[in-house]
C-alpha atoms as a PDB file:
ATOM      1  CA  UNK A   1     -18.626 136.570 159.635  1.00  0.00           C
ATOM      2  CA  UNK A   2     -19.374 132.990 160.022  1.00  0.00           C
ATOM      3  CA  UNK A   3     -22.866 131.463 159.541  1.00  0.00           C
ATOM      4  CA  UNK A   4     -24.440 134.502 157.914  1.00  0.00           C
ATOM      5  CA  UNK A   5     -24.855 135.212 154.295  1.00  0.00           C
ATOM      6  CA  UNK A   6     -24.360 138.511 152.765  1.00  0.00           C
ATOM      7  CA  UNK A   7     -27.800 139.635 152.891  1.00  0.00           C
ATOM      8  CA  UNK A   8     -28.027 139.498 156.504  1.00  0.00           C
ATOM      9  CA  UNK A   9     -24.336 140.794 156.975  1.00  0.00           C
ATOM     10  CA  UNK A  10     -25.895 143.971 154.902  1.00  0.00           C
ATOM     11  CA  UNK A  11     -28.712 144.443 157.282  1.00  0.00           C
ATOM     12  CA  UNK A  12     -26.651 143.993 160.426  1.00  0.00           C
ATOM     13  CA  UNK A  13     -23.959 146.759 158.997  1.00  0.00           C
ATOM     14  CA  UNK A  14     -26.426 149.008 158.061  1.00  0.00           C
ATOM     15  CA  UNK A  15     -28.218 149.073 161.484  1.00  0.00           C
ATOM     16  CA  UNK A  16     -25.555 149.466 163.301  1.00  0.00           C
ATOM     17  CA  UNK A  17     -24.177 151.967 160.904  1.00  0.00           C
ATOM     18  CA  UNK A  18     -27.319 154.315 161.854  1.00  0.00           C
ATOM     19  CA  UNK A  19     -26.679 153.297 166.032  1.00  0.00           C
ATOM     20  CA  UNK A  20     -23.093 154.772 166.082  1.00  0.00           C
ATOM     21  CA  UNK A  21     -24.080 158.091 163.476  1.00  0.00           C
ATOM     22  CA  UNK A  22     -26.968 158.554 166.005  1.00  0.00           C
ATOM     23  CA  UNK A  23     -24.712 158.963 168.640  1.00  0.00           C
ATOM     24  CA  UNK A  24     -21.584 160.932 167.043  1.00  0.00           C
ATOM     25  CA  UNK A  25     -22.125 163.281 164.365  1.00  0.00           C
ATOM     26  CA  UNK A  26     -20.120 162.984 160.994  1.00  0.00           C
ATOM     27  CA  UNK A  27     -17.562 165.245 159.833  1.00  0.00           C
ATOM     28  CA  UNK A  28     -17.528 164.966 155.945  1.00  0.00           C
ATOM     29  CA  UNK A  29     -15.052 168.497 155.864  1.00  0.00           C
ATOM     30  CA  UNK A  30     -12.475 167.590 158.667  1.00  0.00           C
ATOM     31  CA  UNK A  31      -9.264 168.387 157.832  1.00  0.00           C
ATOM     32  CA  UNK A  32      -8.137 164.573 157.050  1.00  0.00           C
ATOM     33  CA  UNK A  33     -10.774 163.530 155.394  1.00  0.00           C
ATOM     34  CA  UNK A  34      -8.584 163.209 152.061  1.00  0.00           C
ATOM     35  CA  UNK A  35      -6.471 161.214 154.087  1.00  0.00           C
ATOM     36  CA  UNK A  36      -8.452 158.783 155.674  1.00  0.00           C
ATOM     37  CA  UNK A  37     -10.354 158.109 152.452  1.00  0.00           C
ATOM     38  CA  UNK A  38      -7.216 157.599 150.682  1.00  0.00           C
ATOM     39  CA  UNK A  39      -5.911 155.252 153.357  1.00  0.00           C
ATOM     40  CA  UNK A  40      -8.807 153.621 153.182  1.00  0.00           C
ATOM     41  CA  UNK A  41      -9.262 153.186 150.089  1.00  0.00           C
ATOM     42  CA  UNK A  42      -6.287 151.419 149.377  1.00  0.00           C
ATOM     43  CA  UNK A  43      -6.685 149.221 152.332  1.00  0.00           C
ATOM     44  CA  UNK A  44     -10.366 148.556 150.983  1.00  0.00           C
ATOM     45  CA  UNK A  45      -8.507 147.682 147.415  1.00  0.00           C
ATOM     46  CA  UNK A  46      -6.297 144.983 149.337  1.00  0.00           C
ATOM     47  CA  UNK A  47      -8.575 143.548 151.299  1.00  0.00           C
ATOM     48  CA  UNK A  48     -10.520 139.916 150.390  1.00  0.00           C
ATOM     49  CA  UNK A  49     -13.450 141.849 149.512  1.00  0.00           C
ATOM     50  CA  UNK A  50     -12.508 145.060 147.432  1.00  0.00           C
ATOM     51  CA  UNK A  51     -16.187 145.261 145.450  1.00  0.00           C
ATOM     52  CA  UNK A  52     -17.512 145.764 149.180  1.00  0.00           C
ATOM     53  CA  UNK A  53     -19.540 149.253 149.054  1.00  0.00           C
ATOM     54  CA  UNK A  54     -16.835 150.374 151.322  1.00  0.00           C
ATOM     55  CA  UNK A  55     -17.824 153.713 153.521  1.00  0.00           C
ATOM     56  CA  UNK A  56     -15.071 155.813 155.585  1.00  0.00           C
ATOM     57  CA  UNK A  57     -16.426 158.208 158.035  1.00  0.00           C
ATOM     58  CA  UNK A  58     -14.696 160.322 160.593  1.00  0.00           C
ATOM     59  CA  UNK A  59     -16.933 160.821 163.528  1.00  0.00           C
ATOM     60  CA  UNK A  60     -17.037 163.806 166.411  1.00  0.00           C
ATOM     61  CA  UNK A  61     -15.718 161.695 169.257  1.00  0.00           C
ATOM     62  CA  UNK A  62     -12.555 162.606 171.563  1.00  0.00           C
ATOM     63  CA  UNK A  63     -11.892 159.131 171.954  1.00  0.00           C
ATOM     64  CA  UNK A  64      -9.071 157.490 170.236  1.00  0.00           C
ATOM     65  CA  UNK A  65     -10.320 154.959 167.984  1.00  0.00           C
ATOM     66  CA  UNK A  66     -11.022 153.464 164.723  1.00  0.00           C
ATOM     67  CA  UNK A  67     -13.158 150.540 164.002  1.00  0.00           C
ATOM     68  CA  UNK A  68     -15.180 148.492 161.482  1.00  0.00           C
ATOM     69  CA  UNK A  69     -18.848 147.246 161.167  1.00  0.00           C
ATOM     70  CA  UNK A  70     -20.286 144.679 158.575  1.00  0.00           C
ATOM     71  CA  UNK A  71     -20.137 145.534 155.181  1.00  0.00           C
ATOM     72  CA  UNK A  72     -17.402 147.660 154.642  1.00  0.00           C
ATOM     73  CA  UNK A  73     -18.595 150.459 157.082  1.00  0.00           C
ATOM     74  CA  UNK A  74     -15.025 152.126 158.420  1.00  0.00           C
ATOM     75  CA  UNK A  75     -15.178 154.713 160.799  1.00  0.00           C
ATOM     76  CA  UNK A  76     -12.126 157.253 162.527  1.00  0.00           C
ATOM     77  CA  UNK A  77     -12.776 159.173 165.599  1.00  0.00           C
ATOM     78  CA  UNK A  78     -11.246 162.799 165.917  1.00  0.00           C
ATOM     79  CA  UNK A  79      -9.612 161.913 168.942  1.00  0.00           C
ATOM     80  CA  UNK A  80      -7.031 159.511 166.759  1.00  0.00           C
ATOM     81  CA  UNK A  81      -6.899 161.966 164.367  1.00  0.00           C
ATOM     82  CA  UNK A  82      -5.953 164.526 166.536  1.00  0.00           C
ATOM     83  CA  UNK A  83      -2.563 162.604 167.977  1.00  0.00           C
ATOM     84  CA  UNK A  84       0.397 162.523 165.396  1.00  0.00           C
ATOM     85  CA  UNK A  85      -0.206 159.167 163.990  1.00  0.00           C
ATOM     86  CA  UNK A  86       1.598 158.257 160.764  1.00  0.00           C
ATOM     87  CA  UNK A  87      -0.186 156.982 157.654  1.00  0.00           C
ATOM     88  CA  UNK A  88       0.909 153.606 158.738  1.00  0.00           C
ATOM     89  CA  UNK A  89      -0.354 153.520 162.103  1.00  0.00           C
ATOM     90  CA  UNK A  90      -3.657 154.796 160.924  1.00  0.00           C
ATOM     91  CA  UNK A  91      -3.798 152.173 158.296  1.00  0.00           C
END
């Protein structure tokens, strides 16, 4: 993000962070969790900012879709996770 430092990119990522786990509950057991954290992780590792306090999440939500907030907050919806996606296109 442009025009922000990191203390206000940790504030914005944190609020919105609590918005979306308001509104979709977390699944820390779901069957891929070893997956997506593992996937993640090594994406995290890669990434211009590896000593982020990177979080991966899989929420409740049909809908097929995986995103990322400020700060290193990474979450995957049940609905991707329920199609056959490879470890690539889930990266």
């Amino acid at each position: 993000m442009i025009g922000i430092d990191e203390e206000q990119e940790i504030a914005i990522g944190k609020q919105a962070a609590a918005d979306i786990e308001r509104e979709s509950p977390i699944l820390f057991n779901h069957p891929d969790a070893g997956r997506v954290e593992r996937i993640g992780r090594r994406m995290a590792d890669a990434s211009q900012r590896p000593t982020l306090p990177w979080t991966l999440k899989i929420l409740d939500d049909k809908t097929p879709n995986a995103f990322a907030l400020p700060r290193g907050h990474v979450y995957v919806t049940t609905g991707l996770l329920d199609r056959p996606v490879t470890d690539r296109q889930l990266a």
